[in-house]
Protein backbone atom coordinates (compact mmCIF):
# COMPACT_ATOMS: atom_id res chain seq x y z
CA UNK A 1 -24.67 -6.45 19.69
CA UNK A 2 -26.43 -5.44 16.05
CA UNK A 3 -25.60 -8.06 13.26
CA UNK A 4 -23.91 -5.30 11.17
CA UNK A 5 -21.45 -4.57 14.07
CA UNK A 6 -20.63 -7.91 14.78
CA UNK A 7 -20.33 -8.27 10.79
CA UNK A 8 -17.90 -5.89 10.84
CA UNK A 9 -15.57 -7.35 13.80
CA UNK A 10 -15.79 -10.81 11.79
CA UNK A 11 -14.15 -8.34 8.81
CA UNK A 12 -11.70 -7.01 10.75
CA UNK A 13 -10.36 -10.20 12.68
CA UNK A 14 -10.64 -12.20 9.65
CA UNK A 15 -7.84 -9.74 7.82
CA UNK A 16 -6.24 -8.98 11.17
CA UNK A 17 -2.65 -8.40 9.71
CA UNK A 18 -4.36 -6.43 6.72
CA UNK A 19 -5.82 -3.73 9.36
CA UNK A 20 -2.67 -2.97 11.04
CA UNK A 21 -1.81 0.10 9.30
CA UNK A 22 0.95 1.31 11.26
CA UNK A 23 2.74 -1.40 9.80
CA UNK A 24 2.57 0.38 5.76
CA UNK A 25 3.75 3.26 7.09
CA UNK A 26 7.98 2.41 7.04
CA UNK A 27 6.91 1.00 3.45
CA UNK A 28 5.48 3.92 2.50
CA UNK A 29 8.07 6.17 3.45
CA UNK A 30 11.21 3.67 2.03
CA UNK A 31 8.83 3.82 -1.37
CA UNK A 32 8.50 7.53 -1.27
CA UNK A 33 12.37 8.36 -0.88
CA UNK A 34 13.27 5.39 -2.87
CA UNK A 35 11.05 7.77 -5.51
CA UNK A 36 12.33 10.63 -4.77
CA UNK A 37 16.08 9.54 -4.96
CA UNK A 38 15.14 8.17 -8.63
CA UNK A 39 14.46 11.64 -10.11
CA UNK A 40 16.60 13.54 -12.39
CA UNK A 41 17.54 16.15 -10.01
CA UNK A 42 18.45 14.01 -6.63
CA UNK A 43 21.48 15.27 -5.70
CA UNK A 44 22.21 11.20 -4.68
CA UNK A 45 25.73 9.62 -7.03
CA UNK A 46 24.24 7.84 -9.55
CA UNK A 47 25.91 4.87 -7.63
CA UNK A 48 24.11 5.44 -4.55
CA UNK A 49 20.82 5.36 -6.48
CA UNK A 50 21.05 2.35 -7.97
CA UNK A 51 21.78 0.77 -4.00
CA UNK A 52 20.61 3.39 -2.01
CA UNK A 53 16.43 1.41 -1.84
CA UNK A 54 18.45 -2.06 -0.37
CA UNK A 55 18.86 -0.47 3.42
CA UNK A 56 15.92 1.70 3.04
CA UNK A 57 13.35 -1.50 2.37
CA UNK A 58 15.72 -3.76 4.85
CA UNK A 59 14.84 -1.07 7.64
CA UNK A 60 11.24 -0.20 6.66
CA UNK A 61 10.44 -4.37 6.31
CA UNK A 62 12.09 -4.43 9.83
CA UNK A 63 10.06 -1.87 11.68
CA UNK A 64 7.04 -2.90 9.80
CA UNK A 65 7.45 -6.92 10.46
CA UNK A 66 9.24 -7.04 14.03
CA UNK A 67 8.86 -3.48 15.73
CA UNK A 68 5.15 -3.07 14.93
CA UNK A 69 4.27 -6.25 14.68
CA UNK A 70 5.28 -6.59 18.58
CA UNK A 71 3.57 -3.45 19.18
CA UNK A 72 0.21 -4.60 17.67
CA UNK A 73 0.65 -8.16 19.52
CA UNK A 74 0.68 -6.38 22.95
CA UNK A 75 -1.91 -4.00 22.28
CA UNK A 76 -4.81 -5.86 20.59
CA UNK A 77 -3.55 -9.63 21.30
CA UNK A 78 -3.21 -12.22 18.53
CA UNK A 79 -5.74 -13.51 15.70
CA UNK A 80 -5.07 -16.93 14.35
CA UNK A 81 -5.45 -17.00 10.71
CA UNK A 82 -6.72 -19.44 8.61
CA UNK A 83 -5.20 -19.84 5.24
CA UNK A 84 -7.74 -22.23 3.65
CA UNK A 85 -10.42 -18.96 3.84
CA UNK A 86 -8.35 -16.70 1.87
CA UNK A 87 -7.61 -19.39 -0.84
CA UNK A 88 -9.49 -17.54 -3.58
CA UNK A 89 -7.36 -14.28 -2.48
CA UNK A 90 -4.42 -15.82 -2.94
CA UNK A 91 -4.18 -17.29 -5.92
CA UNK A 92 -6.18 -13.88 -7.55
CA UNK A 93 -3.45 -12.55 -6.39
CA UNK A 94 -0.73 -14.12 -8.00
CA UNK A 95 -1.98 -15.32 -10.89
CA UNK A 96 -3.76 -11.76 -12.02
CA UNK A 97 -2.92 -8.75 -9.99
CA UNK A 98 0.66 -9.50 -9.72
CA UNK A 99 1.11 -10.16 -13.81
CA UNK A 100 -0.73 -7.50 -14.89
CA UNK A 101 1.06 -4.89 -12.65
CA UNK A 102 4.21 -6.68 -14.47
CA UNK A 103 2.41 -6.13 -17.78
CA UNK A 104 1.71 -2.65 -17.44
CA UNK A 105 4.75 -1.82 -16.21
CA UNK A 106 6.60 -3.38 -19.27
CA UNK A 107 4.03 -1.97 -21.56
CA UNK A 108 4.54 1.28 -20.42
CA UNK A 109 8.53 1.47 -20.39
CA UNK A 110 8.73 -0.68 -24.11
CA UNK A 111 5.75 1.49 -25.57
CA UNK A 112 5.07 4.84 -23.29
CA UNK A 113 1.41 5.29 -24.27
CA UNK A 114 -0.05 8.30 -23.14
CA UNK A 115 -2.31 6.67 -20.70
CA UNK A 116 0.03 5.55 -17.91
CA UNK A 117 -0.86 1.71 -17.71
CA UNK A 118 0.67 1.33 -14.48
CA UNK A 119 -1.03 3.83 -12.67
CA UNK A 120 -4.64 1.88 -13.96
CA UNK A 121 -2.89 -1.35 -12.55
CA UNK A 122 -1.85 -0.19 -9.44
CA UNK A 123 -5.87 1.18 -8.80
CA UNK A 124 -7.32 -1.72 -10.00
CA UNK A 125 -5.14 -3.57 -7.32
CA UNK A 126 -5.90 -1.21 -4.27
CA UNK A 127 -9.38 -1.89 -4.72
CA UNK A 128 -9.41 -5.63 -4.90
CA UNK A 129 -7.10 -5.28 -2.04
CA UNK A 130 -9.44 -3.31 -0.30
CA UNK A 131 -12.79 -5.58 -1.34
CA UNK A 132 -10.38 -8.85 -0.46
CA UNK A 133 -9.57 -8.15 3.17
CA UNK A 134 -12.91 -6.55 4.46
CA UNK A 135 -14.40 -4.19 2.78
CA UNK A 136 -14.68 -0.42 4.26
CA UNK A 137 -11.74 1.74 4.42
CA UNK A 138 -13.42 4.33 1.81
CA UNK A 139 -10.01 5.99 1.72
CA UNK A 140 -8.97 3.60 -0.32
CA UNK A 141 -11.82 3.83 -3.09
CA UNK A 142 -10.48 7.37 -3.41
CA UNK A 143 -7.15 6.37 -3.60
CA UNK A 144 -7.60 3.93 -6.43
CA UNK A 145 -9.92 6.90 -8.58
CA UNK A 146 -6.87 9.12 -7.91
CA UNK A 147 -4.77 6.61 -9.38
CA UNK A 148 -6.91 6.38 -12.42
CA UNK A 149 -6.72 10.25 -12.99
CA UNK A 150 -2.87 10.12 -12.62
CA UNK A 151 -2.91 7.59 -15.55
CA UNK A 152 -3.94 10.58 -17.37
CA UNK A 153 -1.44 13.01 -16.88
CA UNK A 154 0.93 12.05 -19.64
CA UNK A 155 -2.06 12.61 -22.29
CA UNK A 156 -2.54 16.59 -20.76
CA UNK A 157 1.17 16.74 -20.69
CA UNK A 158 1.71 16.65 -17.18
CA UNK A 159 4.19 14.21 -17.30
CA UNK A 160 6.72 12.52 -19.04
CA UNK A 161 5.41 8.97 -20.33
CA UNK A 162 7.44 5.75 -20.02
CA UNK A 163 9.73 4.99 -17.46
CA UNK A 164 10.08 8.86 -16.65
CA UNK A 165 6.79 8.53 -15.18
CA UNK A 166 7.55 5.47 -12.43
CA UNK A 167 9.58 8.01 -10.26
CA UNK A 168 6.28 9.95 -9.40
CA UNK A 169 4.10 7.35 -9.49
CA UNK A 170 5.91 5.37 -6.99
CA UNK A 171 6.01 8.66 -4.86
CA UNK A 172 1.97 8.33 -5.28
CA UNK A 173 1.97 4.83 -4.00
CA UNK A 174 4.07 5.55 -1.09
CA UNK A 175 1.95 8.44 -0.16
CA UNK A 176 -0.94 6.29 -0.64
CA UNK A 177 0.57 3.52 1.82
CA UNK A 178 1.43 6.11 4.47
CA UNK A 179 -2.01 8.13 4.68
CA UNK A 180 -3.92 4.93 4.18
CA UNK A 181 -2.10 3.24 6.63
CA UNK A 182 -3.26 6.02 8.85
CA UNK A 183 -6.31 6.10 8.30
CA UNK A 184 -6.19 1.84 8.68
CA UNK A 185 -5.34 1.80 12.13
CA UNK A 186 -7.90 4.25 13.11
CA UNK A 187 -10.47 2.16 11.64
CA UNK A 188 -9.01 -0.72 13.47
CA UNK A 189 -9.11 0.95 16.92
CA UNK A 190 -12.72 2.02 16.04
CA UNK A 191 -13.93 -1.04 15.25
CA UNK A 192 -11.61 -3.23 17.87
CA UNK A 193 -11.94 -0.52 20.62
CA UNK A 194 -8.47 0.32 22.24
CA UNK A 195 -7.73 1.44 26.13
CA UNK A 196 -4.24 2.39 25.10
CA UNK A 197 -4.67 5.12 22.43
CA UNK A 198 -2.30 7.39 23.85
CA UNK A 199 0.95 4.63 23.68
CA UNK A 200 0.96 5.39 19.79
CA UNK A 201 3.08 8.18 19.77
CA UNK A 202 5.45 6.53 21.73
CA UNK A 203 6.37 4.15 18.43
């Protein structure tokens, strides 16, 4: 087998859970109604919308975790992980990406500058994601350049700034997780190989 094939397996297997991009897709879709419920114009109760994400992310965390977890179990077996590789990840993770979403965010609902901080954030996070758990997946290099430009729509007064801009953005990020989730699990069954292709639209 070539070296950069069996490179690329060692990606994949390494990130297992990362690859499985069926399982973004329930998080994607709670994120994009949860979005869509926030905007001025949803016909939801206000009352509703302030409750109406707590099912939505208690169903989508179900299917994602239990439903397609069993489903990738049975069709490309089990990787065991090893936490002590992915140290670096981790704590990156929590100690940067994670606050300076939390910054932005705040920054951009106390201030509303006309570059949407958030939307720079939430890039700058897809693509460490992306360079953290294998490389590849060019979809979502795009995805983070298309969050960048989105940053700019307040400044050409394309949208609202502050917290009237989360509502869309969050729309974008659900999108994001539900066409790159797509687009995941194709690369996984390219790379992995699968015998058992047509059993996805039975999920």
């Amino acid at each position: 087998m070539p070296r950069d094939r069996l490179r690329q397996i060692e990606a994949v297997t390494d990130n297992f859970f990362f690859w499985q991009g069926l399982r973004w897709i329930p998080l994607g879709a709670a994120l994009f109604l949860t979005a869509t419920a926030m905007l001025p114009g949803s016909p939801l109760p206000r009352a509703v919308r302030n409750w109406f994400w707590v099912p939505l992310f208690a169903v989508a965390y179900w299917l994602s975790m239990s439903v397609l977890g069993r489903f990738y179990a049975s069709r490309f077996g089990r990787v065991r992980s090893d936490p002590s590789r992915h140290r670096l990840r981790t704590s990156i993770k929590w100690a940067v990406v994670y606050p300076a979403i939390v910054v932005a965010m705040v920054v951009d609902a106390k201030v509303a500058p006309p570059i949407l901080l958030s939307a720079v954030a939430f890039g700058a996070a897809i693509e460490a994601y992306r360079q953290s758990t294998g490389g590849g997946r060019l979809h979502y290099i795009v995805a983070s350049i298309a969050l960048v430009g989105f940053a700019f729509l307040p400044m050409l007064g394309m949208l609202d700034p502050g917290k009237r801009a989360f509502a869309p953005l969050i729309a974008a990020l659900g999108l994001i997780y539900v066409v790159g989730g797509l687009l995941d699990h194709r690369e996984l069954v390219r790379v992995l190989g699968d015998r058992e292709e047509a059993r996805v639209s039975s999920v």
